[in-house]
Protein backbone atom coordinates (compact mmCIF):
# COMPACT_ATOMS: atom_id res chain seq x y z
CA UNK A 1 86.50 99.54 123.54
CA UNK A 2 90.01 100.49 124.61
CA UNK A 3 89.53 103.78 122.36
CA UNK A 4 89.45 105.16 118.82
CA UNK A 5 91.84 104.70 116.28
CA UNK A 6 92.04 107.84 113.86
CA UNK A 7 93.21 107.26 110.22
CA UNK A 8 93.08 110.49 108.99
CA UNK A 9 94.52 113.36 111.09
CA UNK A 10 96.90 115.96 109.69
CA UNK A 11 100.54 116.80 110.82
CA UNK A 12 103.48 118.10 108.92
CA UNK A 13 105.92 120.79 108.91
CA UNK A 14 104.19 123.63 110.76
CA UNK A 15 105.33 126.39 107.94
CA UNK A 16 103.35 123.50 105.55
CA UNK A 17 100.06 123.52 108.10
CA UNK A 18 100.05 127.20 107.96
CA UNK A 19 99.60 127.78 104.45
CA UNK A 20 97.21 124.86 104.39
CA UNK A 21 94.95 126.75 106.47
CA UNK A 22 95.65 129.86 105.25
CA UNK A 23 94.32 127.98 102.22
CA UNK A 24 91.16 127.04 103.82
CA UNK A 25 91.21 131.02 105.04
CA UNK A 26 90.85 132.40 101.90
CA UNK A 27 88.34 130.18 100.44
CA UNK A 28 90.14 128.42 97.66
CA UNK A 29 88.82 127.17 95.08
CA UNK A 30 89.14 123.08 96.64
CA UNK A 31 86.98 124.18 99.59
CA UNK A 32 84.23 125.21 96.43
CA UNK A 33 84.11 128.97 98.34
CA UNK A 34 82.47 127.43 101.42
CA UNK A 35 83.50 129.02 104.62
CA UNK A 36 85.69 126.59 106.17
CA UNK A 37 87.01 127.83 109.91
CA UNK A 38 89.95 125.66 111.23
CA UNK A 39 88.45 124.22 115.14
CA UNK A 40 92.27 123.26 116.34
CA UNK A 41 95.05 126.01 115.88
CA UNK A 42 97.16 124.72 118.63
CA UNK A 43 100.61 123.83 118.58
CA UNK A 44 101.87 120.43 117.69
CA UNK A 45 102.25 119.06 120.71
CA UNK A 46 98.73 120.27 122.04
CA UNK A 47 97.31 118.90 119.17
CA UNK A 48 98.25 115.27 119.73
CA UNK A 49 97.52 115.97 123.53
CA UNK A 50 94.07 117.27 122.76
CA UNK A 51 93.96 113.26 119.85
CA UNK A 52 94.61 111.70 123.58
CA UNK A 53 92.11 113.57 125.78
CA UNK A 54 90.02 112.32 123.20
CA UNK A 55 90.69 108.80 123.35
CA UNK A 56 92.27 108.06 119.87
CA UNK A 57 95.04 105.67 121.08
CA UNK A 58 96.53 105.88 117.39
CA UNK A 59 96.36 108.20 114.54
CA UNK A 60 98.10 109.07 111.30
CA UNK A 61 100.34 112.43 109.88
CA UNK A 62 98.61 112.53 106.59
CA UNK A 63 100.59 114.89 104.44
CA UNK A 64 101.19 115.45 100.84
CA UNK A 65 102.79 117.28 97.83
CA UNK A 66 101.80 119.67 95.64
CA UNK A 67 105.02 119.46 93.37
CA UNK A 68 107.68 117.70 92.71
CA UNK A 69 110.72 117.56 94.86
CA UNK A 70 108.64 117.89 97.85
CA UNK A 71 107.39 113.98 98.67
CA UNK A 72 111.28 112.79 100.11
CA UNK A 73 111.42 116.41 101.78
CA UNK A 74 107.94 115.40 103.96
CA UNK A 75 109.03 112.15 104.88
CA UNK A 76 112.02 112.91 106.20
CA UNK A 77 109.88 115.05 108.36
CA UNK A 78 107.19 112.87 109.10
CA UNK A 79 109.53 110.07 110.17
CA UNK A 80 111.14 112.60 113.08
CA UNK A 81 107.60 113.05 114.11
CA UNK A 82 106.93 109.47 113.99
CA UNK A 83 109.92 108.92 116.11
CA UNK A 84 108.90 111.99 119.18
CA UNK A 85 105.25 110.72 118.71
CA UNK A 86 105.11 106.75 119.63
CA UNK A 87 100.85 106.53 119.41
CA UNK A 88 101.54 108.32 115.77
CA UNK A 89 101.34 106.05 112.87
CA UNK A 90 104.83 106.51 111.03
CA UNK A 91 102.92 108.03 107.80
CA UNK A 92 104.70 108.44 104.25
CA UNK A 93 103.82 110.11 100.72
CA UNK A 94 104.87 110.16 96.96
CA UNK A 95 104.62 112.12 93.73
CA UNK A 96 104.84 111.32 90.22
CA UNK A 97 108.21 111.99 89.48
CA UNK A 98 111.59 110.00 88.66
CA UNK A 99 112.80 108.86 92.11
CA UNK A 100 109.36 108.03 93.36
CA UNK A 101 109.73 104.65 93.59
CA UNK A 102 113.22 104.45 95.47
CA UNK A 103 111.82 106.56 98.49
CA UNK A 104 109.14 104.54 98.26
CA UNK A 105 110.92 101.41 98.95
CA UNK A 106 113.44 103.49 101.20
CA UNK A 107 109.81 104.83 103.50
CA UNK A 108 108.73 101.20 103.49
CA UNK A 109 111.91 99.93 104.96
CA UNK A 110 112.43 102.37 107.47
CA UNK A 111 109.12 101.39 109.24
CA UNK A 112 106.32 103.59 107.29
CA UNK A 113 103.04 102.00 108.38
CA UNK A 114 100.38 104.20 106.13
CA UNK A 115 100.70 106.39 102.81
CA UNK A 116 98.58 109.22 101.91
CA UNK A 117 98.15 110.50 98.28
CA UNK A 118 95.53 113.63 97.68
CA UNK A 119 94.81 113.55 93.78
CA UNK A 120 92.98 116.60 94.30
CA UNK A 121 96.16 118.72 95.88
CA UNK A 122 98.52 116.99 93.44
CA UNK A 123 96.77 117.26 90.58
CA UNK A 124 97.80 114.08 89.25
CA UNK A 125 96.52 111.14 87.45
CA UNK A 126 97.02 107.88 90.22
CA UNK A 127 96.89 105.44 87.44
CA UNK A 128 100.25 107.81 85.89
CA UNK A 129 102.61 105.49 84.62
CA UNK A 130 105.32 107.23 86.76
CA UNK A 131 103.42 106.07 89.82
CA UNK A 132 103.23 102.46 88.87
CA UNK A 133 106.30 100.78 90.71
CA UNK A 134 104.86 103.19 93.79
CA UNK A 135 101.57 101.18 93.71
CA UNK A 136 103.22 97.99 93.09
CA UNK A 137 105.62 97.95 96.63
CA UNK A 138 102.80 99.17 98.49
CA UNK A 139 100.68 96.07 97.38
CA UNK A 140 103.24 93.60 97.80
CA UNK A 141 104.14 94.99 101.29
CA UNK A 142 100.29 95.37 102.38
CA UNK A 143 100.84 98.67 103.45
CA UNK A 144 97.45 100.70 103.57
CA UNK A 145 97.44 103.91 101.27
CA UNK A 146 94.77 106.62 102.17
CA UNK A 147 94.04 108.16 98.80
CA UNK A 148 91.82 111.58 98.45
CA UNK A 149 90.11 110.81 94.74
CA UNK A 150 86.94 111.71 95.57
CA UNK A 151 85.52 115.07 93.99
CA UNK A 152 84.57 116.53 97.50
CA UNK A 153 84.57 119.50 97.88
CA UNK A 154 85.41 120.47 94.53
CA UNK A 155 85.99 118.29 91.47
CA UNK A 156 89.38 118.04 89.97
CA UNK A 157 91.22 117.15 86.92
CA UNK A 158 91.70 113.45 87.88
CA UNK A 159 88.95 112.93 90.66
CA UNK A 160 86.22 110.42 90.91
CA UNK A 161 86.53 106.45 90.71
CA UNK A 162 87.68 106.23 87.27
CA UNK A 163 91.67 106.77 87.81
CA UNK A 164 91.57 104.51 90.79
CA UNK A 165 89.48 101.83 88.99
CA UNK A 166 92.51 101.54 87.00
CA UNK A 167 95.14 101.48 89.19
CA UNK A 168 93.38 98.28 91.15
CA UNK A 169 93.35 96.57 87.81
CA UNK A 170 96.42 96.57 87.70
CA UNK A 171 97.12 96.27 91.54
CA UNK A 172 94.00 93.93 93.01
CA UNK A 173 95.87 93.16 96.16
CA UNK A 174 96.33 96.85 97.17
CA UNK A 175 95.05 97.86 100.39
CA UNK A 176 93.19 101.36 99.19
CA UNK A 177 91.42 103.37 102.04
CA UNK A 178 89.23 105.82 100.17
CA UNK A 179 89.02 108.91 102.22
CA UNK A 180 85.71 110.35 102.89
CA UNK A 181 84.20 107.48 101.91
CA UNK A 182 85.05 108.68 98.35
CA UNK A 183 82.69 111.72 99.10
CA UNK A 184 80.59 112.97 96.36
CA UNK A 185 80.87 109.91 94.72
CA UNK A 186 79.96 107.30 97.19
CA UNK A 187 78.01 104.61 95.54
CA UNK A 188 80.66 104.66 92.92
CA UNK A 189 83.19 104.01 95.51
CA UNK A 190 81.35 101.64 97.65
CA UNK A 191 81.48 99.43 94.02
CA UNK A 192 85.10 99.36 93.96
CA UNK A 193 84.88 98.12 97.78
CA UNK A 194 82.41 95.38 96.69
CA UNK A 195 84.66 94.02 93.93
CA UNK A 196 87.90 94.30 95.85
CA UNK A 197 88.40 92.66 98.95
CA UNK A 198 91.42 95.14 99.78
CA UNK A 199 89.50 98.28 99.31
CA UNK A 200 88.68 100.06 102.65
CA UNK A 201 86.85 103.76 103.28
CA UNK A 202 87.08 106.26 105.80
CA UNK A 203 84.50 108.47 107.08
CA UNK A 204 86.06 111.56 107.18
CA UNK A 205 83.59 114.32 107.46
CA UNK A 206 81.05 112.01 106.24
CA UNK A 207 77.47 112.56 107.68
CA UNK A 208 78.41 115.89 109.66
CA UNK A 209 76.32 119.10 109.13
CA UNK A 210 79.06 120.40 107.12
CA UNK A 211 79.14 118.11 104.55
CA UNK A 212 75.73 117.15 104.56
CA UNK A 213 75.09 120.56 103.31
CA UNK A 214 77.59 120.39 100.82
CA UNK A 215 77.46 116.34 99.59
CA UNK A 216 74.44 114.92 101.04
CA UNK A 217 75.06 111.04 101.83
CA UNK A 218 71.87 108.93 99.72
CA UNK A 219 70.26 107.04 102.53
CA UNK A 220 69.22 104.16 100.27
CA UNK A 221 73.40 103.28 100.53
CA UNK A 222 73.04 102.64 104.15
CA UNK A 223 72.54 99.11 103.91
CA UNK A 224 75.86 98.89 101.83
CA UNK A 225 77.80 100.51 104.25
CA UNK A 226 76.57 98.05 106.66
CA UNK A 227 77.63 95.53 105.21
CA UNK A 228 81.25 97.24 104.13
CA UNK A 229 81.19 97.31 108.51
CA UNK A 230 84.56 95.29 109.06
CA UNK A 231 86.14 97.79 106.16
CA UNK A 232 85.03 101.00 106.98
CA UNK A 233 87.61 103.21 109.00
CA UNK A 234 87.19 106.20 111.26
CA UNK A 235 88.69 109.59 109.98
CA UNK A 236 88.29 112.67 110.74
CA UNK A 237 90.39 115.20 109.19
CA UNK A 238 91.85 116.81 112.57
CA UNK A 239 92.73 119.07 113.45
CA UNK A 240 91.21 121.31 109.77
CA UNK A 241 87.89 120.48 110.52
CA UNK A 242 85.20 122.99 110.58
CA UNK A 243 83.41 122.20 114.01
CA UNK A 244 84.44 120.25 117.28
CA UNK A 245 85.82 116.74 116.77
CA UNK A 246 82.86 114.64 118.68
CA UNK A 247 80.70 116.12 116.25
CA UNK A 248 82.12 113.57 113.34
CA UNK A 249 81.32 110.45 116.59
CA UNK A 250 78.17 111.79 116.92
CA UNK A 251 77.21 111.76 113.11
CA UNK A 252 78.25 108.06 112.57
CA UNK A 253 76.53 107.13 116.25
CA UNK A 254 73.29 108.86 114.62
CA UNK A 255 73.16 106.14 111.76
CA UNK A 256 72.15 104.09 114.50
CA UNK A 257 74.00 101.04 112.62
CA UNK A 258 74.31 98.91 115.81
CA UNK A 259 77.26 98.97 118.32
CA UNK A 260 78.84 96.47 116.82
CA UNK A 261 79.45 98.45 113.45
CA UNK A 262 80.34 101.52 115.10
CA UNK A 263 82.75 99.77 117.35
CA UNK A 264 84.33 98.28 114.53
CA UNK A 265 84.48 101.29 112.72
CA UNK A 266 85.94 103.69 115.57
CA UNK A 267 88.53 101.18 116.77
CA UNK A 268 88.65 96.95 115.93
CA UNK A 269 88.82 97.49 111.87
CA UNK A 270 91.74 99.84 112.18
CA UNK A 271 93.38 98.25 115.06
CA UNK A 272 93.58 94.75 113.48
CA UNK A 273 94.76 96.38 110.07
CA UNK A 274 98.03 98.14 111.47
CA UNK A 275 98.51 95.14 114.47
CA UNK A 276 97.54 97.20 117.47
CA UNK A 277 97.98 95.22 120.91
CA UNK A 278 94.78 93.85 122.09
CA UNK A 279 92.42 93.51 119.09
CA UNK A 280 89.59 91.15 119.18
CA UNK A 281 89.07 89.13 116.33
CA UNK A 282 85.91 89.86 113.65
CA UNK A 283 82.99 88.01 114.96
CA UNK A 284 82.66 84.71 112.79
């Protein structure tokens, strides 16, 4: 395996990162009061250098907005670090708000490989109306969205399959990623995989201590998620992630799933999906 391929890391605007984990600091309420220390505090640049020493040969900037006004502001930002960070995957957002759709189409044409949109942060309803034309260009350009609508840790207004059951009605063809494997809800989620040939998951912080203690994975969904194996996507959450980052390999080696899965998981399924150099094809 030429080495891992991360699709859910975190960078943005350091002022942003602060006040995320100042966030996780003070136990807000989206952490459900669980004591949540940050592992990696180091600078930007140490942080991707620490991604390499681990052997992630690509990764993403997942960032959002809270608010609107905000979603043009990040990308601007994320596509300077896209260009000073050549193993980073150029990563864009969006909000529901007028405008959306026009940086949208402006992120998609200036090379934006992956979106991220966190229903929980935002607040908002994906299946919006305002957000509609969003969803639309990223299906027709098959660019992969990582979407937080799961209710892990702590259930919001518009969390849980429902809102994004709607939005693939309307937009079969779009290439979801559901982050932590759509963590509490996972069965639910795994059904929207099954019925949509587009719909991938990630595992971030799935089957660690922490959120085993928090959102216990049901064991009799194994067998499902072996068989999701060539659409299942390694994520982490890097660097806010409350223990060491080989803790999250360990967790999905311990499922003891087969090589094959897990080398799917940690590297081929991502690589082939965003065109990385030397990716075998999916066994027949």
């Amino acid at each position: 395996m030429p080495g891992l391929v991360d699709v859910h890391t975190h960078f943005m605007p350091e002022r942003v990162l602060r006040k995320v984990w100042a966030y996780f600091d003070g136990l807000g309420p989206l952490t459900g009061g669980i004591e949540w220390p940050i592992t990696y505090r180091e600078e930007e640049a140490e942080r991707a250098a620490l991604l390499r020493a681990f052997g992630v040969r690509a990764f993403t900037a997942m960032l959002y907005p809270h608010k609107p006004g905000m979603a043009r502001w990040l990308n601007g930002w994320a596509a300077g670090f896209a260009r000073r960070t050549p193993d980073c995957l150029h990563t864009s957002t969006f909000f529901p708000e007028p405008g959306a759709a026009a940086y949208v189409r402006e992120a998609l044409e200036h090379g934006t490989r992956v979106f991220k949109a966190h229903v929980q942060v935002g607040g908002y309803d994906p299946a919006d109306e305002a957000l509609d034309a969003c969803w639309g260009l990223l299906a027709e350009a098959g660019t992969p969205v990582v979407v937080h609508c799961g209710s892990g840790p702590a259930p919001g207004r518009h969390t849980g399959p429902g809102p994004m059951a709607r939005v693939l009605a309307r937009h079969p063809r779009l290439r979801l990623i559901v982050a932590h494997l759509g963590m509490p809800e996972y069965e639910d989620f795994f059904d929207l995989a099954e019925r949509y040939a587009e719909v991938r998951l990630d595992t971030t912080m799935a089957f660690t201590g922490f959120s085993e203690r928090m959102a216990p994975f049901p064991r009799r969904a194994l067998p499902r998620l072996a068989a999701l194996g060539d659409r299942v996507l390694l994520g982490t959450d890097f660097p806010n992630i409350p223990y060491p980052y080989a803790h999250q390999l360990d967790a999905l080696a311990e499922l003891a799933l087969g090589d094959d899965w897990l080398r799917a998981v940690c590297h081929d399924n991502a690589a082939r999906l965003f065109g990385l150099p030397d990716t075998p094809e999916p066994p027949a």
